[in-house]
Protein backbone atom coordinates (compact mmCIF):
# COMPACT_ATOMS: atom_id res chain seq x y z
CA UNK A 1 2.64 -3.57 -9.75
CA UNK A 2 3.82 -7.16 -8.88
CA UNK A 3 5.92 -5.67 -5.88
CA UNK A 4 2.34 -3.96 -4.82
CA UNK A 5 0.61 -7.41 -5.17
CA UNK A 6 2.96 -9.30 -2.94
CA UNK A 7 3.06 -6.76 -0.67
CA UNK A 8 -0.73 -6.95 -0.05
CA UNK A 9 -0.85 -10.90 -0.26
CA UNK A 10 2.19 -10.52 2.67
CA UNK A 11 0.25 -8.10 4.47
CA UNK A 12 -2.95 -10.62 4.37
CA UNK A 13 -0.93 -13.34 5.67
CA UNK A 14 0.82 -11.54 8.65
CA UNK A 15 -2.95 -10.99 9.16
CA UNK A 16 -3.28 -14.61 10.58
CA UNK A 17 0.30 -14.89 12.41
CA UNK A 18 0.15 -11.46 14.28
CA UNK A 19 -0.95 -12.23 18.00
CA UNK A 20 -3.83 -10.67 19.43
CA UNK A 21 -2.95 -9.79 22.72
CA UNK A 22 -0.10 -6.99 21.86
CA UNK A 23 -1.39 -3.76 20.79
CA UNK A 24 0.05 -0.17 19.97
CA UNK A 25 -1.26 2.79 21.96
CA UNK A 26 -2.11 5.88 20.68
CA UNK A 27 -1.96 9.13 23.47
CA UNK A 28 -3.54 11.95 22.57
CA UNK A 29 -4.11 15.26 24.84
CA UNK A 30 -7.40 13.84 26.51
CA UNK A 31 -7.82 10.38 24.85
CA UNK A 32 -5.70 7.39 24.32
CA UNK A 33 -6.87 4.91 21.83
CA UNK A 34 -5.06 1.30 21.99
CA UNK A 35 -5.07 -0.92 18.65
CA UNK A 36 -4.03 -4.57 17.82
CA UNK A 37 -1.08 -4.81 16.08
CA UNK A 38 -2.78 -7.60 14.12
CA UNK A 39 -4.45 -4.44 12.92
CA UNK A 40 -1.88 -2.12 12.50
CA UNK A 41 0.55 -3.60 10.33
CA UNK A 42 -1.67 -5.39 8.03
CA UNK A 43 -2.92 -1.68 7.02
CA UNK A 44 0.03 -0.32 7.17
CA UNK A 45 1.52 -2.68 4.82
CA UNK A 46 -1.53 -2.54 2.47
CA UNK A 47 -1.47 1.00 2.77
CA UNK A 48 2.20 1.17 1.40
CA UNK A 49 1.03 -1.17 -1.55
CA UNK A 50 -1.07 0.91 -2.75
CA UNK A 51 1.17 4.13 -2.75
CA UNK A 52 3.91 1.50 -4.78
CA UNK A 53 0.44 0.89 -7.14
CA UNK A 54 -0.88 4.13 -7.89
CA UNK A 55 2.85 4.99 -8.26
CA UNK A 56 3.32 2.28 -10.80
CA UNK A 57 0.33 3.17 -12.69
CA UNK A 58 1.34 7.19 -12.97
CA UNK A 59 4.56 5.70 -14.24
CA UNK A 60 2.87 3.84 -16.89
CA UNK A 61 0.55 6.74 -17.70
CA UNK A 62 3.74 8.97 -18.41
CA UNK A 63 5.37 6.55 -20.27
CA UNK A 64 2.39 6.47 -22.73
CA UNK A 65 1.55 10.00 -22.71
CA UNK A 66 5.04 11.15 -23.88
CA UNK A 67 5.30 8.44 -26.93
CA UNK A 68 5.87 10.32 -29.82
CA UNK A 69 3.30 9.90 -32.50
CA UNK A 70 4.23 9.88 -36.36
CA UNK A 71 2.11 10.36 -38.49
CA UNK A 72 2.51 8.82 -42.07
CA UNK A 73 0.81 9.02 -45.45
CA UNK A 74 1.58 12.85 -45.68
């Protein structure tokens, strides 16, 4: 989860570095669609953060699910 968090707080930052002018182009059969990279990698970073979190929290999940539970006073 704290790997997740940096990850988005880096991906924020590179937000306001990234230039403006240089862009990624996407060609399709009929269309080509051009996007900032101050766009790009921001998402792409915040996108992998949140794979890392929702692994993180499954992880969690399965940790408490399989805890054995005793019961006592029989």
């Amino acid at each position: 989860m704290i790997i997740s968090e940096a990850l988005a707080l880096v991906a924020v930052a590179i937000q306001f570095i990234l230039p403006n002018a240089v862009g990624i182009s996407l060609h399709g059969t009929h269309k080509t669609i051009a996007l900032p990279i101050r766009w790009v990698v921001p998402l792409l970073l915040i996108s992998i953060a949140g794979v890392l979190s929702l692994a993180a929290l499954f992880n969690m999940y399965w940790r408490l699910a399989h805890v054995p539970i005793s019961v006592t006073g029989q």
